[in-house]
PDB file of N, CA and C in Angstrom:
ATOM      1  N   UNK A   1     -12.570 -71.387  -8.819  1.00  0.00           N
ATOM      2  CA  UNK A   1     -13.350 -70.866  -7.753  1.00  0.00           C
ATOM      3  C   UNK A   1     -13.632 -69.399  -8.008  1.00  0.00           C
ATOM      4  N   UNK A   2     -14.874 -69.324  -8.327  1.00  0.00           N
ATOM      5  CA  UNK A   2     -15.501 -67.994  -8.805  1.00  0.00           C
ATOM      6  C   UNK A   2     -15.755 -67.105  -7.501  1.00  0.00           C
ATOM      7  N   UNK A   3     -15.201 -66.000  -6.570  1.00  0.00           N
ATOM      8  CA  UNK A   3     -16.159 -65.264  -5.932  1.00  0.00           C
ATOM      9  C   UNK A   3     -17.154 -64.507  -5.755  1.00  0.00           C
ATOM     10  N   UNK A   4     -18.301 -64.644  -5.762  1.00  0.00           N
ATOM     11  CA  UNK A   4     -19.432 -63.473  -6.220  1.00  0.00           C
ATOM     12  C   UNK A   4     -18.980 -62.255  -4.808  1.00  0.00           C
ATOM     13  N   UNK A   5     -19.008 -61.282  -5.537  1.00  0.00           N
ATOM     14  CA  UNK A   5     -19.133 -60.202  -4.307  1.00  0.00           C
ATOM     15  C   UNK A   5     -20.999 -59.736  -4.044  1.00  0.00           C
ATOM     16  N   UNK A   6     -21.255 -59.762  -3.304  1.00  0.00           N
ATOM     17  CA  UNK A   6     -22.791 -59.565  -3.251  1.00  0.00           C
ATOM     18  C   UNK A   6     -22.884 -58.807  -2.010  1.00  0.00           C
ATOM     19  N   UNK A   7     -23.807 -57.566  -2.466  1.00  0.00           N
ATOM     20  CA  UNK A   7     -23.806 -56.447  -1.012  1.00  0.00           C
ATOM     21  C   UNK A   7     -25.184 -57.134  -0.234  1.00  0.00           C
ATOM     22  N   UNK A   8     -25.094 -57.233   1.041  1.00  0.00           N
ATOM     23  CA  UNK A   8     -26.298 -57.647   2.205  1.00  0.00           C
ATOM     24  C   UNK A   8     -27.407 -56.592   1.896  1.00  0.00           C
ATOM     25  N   UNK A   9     -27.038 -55.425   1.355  1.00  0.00           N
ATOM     26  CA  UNK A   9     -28.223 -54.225   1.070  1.00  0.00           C
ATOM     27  C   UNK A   9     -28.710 -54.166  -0.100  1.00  0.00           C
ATOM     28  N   UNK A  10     -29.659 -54.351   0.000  1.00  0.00           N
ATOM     29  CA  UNK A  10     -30.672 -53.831  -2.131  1.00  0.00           C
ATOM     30  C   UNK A  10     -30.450 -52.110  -1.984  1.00  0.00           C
ATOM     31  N   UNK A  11     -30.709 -52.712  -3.320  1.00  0.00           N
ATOM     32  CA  UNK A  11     -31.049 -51.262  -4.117  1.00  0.00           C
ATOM     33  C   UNK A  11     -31.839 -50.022  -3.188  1.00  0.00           C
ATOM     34  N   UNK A  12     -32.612 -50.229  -2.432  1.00  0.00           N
ATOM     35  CA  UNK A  12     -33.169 -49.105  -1.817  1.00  0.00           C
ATOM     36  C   UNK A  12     -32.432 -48.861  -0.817  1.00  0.00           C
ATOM     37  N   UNK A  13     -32.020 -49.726   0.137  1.00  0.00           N
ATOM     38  CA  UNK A  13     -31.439 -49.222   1.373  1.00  0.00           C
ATOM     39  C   UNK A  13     -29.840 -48.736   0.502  1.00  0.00           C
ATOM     40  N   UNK A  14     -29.399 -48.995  -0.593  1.00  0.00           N
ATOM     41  CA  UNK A  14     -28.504 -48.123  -0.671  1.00  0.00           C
ATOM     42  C   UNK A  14     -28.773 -46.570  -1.167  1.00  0.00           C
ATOM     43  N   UNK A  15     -29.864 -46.116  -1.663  1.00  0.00           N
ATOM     44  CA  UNK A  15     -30.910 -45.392  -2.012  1.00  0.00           C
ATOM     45  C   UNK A  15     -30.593 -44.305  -0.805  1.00  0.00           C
ATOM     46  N   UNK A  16     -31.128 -45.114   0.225  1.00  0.00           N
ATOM     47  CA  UNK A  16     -31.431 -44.199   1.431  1.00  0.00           C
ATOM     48  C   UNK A  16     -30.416 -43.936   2.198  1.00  0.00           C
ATOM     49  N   UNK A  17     -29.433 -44.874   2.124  1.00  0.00           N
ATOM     50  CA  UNK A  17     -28.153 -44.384   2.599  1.00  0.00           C
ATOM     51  C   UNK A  17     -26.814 -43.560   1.940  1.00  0.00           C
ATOM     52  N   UNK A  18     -26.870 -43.480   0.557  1.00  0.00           N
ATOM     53  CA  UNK A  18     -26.441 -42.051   0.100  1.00  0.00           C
ATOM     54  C   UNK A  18     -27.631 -40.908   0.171  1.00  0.00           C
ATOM     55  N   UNK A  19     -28.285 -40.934   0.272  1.00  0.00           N
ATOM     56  CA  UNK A  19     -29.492 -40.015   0.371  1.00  0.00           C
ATOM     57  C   UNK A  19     -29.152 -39.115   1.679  1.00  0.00           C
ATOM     58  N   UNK A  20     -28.868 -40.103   2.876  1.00  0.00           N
ATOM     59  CA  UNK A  20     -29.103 -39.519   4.096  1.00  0.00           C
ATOM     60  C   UNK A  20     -26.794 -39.188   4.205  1.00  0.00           C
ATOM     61  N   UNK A  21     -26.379 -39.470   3.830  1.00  0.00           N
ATOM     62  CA  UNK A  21     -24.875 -39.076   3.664  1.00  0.00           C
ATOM     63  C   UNK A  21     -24.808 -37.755   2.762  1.00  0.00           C
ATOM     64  N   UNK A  22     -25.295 -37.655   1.869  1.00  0.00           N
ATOM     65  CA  UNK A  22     -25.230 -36.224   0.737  1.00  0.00           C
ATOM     66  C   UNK A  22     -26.369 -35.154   2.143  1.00  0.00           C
ATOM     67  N   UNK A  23     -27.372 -35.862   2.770  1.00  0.00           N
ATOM     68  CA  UNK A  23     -27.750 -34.819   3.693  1.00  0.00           C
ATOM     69  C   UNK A  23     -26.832 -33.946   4.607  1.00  0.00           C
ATOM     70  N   UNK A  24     -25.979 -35.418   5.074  1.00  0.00           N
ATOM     71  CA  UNK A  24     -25.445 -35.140   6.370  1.00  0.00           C
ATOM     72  C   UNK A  24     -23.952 -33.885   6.110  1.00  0.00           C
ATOM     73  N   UNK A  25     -23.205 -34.335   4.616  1.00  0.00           N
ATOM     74  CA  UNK A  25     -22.789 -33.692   3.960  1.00  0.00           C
ATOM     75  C   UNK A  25     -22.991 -31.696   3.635  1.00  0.00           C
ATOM     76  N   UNK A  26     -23.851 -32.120   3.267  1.00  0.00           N
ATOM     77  CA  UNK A  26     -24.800 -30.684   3.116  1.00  0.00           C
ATOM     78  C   UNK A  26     -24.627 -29.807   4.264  1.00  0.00           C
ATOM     79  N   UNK A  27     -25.386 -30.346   5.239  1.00  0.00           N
ATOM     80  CA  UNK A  27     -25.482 -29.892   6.880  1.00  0.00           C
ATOM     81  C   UNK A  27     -24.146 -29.055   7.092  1.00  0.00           C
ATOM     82  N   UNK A  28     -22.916 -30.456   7.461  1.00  0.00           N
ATOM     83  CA  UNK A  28     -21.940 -29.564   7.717  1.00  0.00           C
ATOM     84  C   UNK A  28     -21.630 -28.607   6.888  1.00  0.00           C
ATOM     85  N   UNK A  29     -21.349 -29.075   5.279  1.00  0.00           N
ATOM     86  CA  UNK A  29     -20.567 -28.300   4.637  1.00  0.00           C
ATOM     87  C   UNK A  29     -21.414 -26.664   4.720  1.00  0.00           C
ATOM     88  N   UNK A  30     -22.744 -26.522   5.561  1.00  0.00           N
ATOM     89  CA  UNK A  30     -23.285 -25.347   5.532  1.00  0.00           C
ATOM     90  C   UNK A  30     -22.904 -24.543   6.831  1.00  0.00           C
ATOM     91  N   UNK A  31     -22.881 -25.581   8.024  1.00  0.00           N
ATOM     92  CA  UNK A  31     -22.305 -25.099   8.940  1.00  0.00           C
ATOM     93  C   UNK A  31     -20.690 -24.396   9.073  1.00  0.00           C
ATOM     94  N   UNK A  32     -19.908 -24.875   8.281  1.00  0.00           N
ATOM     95  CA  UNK A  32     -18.438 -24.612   7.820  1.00  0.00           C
ATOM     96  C   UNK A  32     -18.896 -23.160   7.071  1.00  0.00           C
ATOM     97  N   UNK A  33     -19.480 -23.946   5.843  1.00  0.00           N
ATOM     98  CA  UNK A  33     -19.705 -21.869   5.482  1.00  0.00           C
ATOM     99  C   UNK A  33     -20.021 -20.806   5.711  1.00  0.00           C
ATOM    100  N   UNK A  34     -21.034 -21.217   6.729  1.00  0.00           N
ATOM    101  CA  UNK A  34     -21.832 -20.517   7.396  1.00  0.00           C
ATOM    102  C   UNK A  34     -20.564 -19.350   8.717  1.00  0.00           C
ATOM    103  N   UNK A  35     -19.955 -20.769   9.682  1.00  0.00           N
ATOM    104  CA  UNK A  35     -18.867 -19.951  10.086  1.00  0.00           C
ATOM    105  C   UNK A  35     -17.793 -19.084   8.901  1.00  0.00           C
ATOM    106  N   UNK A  36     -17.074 -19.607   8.194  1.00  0.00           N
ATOM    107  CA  UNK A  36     -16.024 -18.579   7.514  1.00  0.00           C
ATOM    108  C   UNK A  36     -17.093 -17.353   7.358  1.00  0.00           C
ATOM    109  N   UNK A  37     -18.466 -17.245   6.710  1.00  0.00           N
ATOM    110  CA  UNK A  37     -18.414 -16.767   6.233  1.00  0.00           C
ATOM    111  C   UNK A  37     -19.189 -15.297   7.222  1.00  0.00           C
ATOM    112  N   UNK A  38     -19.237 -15.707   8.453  1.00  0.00           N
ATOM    113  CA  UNK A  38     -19.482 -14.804   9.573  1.00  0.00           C
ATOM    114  C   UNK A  38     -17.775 -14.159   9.993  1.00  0.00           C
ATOM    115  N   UNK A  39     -16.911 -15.059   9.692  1.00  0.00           N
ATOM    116  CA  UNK A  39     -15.658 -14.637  10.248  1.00  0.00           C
ATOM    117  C   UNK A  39     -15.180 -13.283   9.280  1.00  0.00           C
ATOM    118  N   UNK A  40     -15.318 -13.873   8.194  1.00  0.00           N
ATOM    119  CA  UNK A  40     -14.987 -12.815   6.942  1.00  0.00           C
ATOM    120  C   UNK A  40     -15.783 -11.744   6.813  1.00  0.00           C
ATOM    121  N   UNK A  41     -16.705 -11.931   7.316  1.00  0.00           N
ATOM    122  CA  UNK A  41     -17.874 -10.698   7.420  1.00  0.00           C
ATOM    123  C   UNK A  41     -17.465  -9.715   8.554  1.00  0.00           C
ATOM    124  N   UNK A  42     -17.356 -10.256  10.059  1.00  0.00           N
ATOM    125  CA  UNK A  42     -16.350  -9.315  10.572  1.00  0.00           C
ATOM    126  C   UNK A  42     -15.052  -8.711  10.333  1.00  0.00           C
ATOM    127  N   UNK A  43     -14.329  -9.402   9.657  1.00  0.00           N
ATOM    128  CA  UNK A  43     -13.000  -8.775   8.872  1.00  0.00           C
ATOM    129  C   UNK A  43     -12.867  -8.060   7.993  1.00  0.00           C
ATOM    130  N   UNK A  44     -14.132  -8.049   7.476  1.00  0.00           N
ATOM    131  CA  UNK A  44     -14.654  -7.017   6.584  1.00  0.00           C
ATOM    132  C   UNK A  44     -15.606  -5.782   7.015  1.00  0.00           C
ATOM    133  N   UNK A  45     -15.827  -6.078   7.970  1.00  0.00           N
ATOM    134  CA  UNK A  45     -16.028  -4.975   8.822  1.00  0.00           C
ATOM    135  C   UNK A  45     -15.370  -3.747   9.452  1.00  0.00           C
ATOM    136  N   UNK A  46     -14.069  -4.587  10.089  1.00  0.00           N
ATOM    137  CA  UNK A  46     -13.076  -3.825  10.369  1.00  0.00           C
ATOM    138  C   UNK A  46     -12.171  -2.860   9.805  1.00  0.00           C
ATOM    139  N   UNK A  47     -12.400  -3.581   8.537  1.00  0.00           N
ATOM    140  CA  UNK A  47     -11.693  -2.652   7.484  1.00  0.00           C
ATOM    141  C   UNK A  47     -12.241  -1.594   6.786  1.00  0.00           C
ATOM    142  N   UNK A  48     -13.070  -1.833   6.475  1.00  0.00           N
ATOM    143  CA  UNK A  48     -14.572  -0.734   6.198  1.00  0.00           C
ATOM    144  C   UNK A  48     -14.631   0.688   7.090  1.00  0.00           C
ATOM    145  N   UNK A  49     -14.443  -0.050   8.551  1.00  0.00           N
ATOM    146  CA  UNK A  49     -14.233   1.300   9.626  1.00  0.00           C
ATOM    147  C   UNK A  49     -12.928   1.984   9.633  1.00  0.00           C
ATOM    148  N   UNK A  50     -11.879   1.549   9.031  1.00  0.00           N
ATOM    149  CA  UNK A  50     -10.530   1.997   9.334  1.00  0.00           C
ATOM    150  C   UNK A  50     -10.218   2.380   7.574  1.00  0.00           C
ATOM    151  N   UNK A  51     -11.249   2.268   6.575  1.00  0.00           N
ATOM    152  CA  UNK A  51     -10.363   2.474   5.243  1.00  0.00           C
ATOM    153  C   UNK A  51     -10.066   3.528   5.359  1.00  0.00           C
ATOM    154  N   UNK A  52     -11.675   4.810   5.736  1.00  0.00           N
ATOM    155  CA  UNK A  52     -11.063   6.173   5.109  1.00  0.00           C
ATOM    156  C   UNK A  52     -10.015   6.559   6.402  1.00  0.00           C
ATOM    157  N   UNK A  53      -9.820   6.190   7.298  1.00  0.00           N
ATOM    158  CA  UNK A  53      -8.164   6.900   7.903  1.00  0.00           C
ATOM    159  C   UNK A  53      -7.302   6.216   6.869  1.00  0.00           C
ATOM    160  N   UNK A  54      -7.269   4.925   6.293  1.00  0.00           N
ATOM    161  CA  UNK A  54      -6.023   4.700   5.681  1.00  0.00           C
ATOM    162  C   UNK A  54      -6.307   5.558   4.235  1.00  0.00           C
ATOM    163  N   UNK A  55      -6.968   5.781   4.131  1.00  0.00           N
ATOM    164  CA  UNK A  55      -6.962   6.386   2.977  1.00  0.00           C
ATOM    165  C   UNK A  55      -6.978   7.686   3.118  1.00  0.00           C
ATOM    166  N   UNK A  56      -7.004   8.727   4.071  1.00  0.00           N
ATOM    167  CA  UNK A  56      -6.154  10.295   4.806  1.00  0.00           C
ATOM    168  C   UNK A  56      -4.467   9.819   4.436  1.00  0.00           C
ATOM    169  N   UNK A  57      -4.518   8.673   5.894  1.00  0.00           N
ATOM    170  CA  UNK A  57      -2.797   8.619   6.041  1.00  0.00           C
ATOM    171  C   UNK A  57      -2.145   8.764   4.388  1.00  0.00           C
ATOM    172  N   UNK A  58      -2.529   7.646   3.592  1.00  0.00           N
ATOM    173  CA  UNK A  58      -2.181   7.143   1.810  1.00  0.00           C
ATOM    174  C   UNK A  58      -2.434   9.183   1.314  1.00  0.00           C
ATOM    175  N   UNK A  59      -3.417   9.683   1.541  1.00  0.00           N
ATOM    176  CA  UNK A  59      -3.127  11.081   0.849  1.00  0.00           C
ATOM    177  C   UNK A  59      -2.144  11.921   1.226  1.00  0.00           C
ATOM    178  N   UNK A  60      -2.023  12.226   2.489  1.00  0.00           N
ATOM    179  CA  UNK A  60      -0.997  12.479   2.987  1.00  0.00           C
ATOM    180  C   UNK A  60       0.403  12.394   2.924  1.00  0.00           C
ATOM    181  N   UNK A  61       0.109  11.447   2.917  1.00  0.00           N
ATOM    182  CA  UNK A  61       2.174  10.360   3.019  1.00  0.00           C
ATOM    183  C   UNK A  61       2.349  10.951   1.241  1.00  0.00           C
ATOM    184  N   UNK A  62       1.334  11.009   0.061  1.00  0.00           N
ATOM    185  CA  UNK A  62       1.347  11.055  -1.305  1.00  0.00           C
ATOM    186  C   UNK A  62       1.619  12.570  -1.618  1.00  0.00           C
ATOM    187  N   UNK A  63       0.969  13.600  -0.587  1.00  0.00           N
ATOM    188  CA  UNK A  63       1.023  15.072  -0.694  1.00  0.00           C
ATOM    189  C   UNK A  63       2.228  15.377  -0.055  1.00  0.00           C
ATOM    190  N   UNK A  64       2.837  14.438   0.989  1.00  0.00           N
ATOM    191  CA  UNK A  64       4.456  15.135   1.389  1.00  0.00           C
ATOM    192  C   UNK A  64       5.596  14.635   0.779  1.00  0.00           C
ATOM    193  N   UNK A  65       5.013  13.634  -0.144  1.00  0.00           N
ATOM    194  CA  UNK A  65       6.534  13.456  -1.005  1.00  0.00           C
ATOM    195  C   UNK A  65       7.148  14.705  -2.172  1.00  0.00           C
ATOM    196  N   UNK A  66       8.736  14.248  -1.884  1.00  0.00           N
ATOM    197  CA  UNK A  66       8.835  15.491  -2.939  1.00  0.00           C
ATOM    198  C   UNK A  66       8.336  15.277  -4.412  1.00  0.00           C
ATOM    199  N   UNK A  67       8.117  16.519  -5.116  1.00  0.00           N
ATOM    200  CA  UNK A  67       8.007  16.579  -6.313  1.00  0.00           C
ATOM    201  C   UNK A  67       8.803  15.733  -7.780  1.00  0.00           C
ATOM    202  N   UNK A  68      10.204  15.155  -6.980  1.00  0.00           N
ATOM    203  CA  UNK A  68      11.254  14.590  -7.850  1.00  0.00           C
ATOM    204  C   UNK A  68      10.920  13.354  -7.502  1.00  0.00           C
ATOM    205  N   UNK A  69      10.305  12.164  -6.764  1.00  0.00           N
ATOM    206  CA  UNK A  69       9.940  11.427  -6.181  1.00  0.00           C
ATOM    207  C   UNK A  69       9.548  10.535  -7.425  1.00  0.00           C
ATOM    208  N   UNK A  70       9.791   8.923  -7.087  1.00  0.00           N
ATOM    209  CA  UNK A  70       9.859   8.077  -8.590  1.00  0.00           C
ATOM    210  C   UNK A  70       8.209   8.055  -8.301  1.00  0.00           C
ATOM    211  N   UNK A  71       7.522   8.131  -7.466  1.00  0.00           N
ATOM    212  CA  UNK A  71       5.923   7.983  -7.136  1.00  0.00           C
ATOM    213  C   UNK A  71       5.410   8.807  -7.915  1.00  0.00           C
ATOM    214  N   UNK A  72       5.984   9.717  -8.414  1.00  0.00           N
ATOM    215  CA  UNK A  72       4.891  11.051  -8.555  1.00  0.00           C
ATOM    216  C   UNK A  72       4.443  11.274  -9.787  1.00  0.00           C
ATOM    217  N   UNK A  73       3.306  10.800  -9.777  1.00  0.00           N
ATOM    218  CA  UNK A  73       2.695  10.275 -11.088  1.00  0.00           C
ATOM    219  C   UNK A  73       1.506  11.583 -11.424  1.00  0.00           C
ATOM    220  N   UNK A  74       1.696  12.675 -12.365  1.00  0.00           N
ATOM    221  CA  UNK A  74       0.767  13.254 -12.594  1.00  0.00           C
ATOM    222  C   UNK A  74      -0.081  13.101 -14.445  1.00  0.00           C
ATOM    223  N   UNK A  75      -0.881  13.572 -14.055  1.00  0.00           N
ATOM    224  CA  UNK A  75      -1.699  13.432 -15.358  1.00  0.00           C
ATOM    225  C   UNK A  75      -1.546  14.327 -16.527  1.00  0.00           C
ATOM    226  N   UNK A  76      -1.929  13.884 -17.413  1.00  0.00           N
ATOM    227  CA  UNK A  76      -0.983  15.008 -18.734  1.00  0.00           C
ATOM    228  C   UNK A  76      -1.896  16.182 -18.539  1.00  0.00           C
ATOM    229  N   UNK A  77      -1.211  17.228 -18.347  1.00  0.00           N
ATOM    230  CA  UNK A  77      -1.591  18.483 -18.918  1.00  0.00           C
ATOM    231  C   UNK A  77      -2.127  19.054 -17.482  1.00  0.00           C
ATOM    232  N   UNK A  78      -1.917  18.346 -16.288  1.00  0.00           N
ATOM    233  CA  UNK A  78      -1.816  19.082 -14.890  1.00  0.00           C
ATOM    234  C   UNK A  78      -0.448  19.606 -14.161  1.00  0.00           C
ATOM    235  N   UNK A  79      -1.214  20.754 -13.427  1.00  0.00           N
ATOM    236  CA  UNK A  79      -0.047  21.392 -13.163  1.00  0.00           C
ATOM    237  C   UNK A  79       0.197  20.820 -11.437  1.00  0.00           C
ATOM    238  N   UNK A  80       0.943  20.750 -10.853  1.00  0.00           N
ATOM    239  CA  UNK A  80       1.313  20.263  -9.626  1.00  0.00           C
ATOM    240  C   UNK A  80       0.975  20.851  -8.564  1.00  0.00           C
ATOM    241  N   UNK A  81       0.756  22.291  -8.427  1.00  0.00           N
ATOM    242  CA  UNK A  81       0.005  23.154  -8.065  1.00  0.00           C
ATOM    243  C   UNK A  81      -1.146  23.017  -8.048  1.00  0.00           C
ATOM    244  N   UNK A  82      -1.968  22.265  -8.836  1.00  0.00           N
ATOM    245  CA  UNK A  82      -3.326  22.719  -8.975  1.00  0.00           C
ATOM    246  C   UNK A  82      -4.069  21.841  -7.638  1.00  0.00           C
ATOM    247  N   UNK A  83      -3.752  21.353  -6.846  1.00  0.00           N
ATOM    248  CA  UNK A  83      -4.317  20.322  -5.912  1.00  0.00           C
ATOM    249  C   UNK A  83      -4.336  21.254  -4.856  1.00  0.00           C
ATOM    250  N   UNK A  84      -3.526  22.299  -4.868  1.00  0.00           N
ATOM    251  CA  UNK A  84      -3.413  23.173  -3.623  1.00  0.00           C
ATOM    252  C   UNK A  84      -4.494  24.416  -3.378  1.00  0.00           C
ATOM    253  N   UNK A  85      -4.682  24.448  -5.039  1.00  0.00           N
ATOM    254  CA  UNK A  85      -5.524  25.370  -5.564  1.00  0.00           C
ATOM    255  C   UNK A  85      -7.325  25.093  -5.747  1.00  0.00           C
ATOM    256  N   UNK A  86      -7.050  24.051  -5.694  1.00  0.00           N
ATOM    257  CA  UNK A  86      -8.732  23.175  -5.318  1.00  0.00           C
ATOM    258  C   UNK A  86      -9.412  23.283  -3.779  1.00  0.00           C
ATOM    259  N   UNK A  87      -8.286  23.923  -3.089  1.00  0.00           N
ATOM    260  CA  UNK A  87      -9.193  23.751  -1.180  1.00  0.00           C
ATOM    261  C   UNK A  87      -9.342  22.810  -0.727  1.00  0.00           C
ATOM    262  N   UNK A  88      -9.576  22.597  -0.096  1.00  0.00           N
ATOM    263  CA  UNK A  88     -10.186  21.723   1.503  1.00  0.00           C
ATOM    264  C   UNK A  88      -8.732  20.996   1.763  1.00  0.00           C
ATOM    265  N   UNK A  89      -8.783  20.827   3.334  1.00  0.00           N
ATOM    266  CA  UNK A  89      -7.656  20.316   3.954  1.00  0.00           C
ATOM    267  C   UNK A  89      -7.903  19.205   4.509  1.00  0.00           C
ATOM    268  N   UNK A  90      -6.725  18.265   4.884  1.00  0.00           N
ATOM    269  CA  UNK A  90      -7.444  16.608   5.081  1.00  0.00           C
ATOM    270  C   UNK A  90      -8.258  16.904   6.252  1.00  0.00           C
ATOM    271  N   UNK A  91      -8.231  17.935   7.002  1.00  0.00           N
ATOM    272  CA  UNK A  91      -9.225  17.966   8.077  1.00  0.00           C
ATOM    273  C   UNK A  91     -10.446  18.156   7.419  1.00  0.00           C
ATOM    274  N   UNK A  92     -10.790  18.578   6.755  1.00  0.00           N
ATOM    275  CA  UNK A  92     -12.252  18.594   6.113  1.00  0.00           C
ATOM    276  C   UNK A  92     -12.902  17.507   5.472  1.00  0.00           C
ATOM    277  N   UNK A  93     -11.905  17.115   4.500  1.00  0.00           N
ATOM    278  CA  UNK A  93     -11.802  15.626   4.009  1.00  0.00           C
ATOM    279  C   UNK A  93     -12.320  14.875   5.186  1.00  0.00           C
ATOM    280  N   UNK A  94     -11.401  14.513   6.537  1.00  0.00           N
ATOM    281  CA  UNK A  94     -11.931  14.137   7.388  1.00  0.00           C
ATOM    282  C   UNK A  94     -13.533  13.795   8.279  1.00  0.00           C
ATOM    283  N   UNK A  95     -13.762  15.014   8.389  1.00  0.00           N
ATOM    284  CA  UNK A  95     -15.215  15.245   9.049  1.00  0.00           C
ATOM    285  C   UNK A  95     -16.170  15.021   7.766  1.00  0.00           C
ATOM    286  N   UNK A  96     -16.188  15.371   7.234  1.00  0.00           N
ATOM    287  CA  UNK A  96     -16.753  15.006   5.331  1.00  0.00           C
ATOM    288  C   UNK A  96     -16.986  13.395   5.440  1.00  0.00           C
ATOM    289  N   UNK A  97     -15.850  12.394   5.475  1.00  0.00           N
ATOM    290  CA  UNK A  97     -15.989  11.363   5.776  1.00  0.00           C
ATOM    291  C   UNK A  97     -16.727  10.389   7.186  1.00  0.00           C
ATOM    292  N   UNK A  98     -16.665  11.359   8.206  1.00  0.00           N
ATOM    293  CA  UNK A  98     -16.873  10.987   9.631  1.00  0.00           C
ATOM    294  C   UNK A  98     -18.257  11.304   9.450  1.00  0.00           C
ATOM    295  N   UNK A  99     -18.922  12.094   8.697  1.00  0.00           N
ATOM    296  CA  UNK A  99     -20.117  12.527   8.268  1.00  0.00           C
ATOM    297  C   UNK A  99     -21.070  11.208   7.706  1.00  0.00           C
ATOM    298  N   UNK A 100     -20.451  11.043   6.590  1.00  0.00           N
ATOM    299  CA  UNK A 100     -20.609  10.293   6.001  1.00  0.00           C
ATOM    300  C   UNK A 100     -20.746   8.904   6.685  1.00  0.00           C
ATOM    301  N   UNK A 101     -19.861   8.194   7.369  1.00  0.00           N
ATOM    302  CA  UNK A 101     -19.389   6.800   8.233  1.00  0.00           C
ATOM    303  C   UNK A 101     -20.716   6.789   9.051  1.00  0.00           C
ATOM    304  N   UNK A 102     -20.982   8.117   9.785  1.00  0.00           N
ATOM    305  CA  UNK A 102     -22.708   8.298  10.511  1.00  0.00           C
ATOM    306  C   UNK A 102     -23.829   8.138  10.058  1.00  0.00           C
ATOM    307  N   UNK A 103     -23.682   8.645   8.780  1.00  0.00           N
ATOM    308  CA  UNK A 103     -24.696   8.500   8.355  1.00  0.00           C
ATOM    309  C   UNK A 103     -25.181   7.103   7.719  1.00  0.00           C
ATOM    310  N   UNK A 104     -24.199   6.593   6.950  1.00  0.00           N
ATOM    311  CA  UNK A 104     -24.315   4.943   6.748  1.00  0.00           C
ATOM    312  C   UNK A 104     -24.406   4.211   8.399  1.00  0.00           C
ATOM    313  N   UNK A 105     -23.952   4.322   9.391  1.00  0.00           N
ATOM    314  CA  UNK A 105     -24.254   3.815  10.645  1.00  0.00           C
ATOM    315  C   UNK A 105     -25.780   3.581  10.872  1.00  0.00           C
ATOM    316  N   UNK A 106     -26.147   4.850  11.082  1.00  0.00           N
ATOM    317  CA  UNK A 106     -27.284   5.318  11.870  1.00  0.00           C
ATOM    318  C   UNK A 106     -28.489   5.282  10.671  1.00  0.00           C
ATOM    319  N   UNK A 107     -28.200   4.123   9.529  1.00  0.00           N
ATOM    320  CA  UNK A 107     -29.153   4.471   8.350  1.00  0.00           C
ATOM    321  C   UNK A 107     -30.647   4.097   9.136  1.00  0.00           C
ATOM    322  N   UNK A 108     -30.903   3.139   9.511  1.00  0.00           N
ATOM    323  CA  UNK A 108     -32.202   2.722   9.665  1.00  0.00           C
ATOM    324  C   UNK A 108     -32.618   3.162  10.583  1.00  0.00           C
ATOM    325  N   UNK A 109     -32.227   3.947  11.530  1.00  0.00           N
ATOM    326  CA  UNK A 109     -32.456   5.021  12.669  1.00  0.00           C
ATOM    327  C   UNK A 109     -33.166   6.362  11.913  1.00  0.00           C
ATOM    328  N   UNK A 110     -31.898   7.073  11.033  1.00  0.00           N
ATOM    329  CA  UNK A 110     -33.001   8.023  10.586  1.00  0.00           C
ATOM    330  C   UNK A 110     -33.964   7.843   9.457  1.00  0.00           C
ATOM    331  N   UNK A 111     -34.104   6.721   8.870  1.00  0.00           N
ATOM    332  CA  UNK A 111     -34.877   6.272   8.148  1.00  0.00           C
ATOM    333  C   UNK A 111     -36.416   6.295   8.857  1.00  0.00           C
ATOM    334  N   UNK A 112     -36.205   5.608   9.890  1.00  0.00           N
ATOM    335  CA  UNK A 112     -37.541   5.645  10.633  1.00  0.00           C
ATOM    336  C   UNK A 112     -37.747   6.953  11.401  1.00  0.00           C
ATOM    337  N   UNK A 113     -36.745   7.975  11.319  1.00  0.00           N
ATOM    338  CA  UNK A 113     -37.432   9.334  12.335  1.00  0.00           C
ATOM    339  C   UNK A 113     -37.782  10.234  10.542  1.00  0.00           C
ATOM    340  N   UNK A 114     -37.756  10.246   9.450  1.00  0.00           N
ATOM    341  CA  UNK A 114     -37.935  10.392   8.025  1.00  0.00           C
ATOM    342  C   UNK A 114     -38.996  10.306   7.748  1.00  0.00           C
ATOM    343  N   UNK A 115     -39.700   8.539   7.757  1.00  0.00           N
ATOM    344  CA  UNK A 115     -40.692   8.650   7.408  1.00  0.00           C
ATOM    345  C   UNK A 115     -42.016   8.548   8.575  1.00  0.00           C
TER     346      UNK A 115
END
């Protein structure tokens, strides 16, 4: 007793029914990316606004360690002194940056009072 397996659907309607499954496929898998990739876009946002304070605090915390400190990594042929001797204070650094953060903000604002 031989069983034939035989599908009720031809060749086309199976045609059209992976056709319309790889659609339906598609759809979500765009909707899924579509969310992460709005989520990650705000999380990447956030961080963007908060780097340059972490990156004050990181100079800071790096300028009050002592000199004997296993961190303290200088470059050949600099003197340890010489960073003090270059000027500006993280407050300047600061507004320098806050400058800056505005001006990338407000780009397409003064773009259009420009031209």
């Amino acid at each position: 007793m031989a069983f034939s397996l035989r599908s009720s659907m031809g060749a086309s309607e199976n045609w059209v029914l992976m056709t319309l499954m790889l659609l339906l496929c598609g759809l979500f898998g765009y909707i899924i990316y579509d969310a992460v990739m709005v989520t990650a876009a705000e999380l990447l946002q956030r961080l963007l606004v908060i780097s340059p304070l972490l990156i004050i605090i990181k100079v800071h915390w790096l300028s009050t360690m002592p000199s004997s400190s296993c961190l303290s990594f200088l470059l050949p042929g600099s003197n340890p002194s010489d960073i003090h001797r270059a000027g500006g204070s993280p407050w300047g650094v600061a507004v320098v940056l806050a400058i800056i953060f505005v001006l990338i903000s407000y780009q397409p604002s003064l773009q259009s009072i420009i031209s």
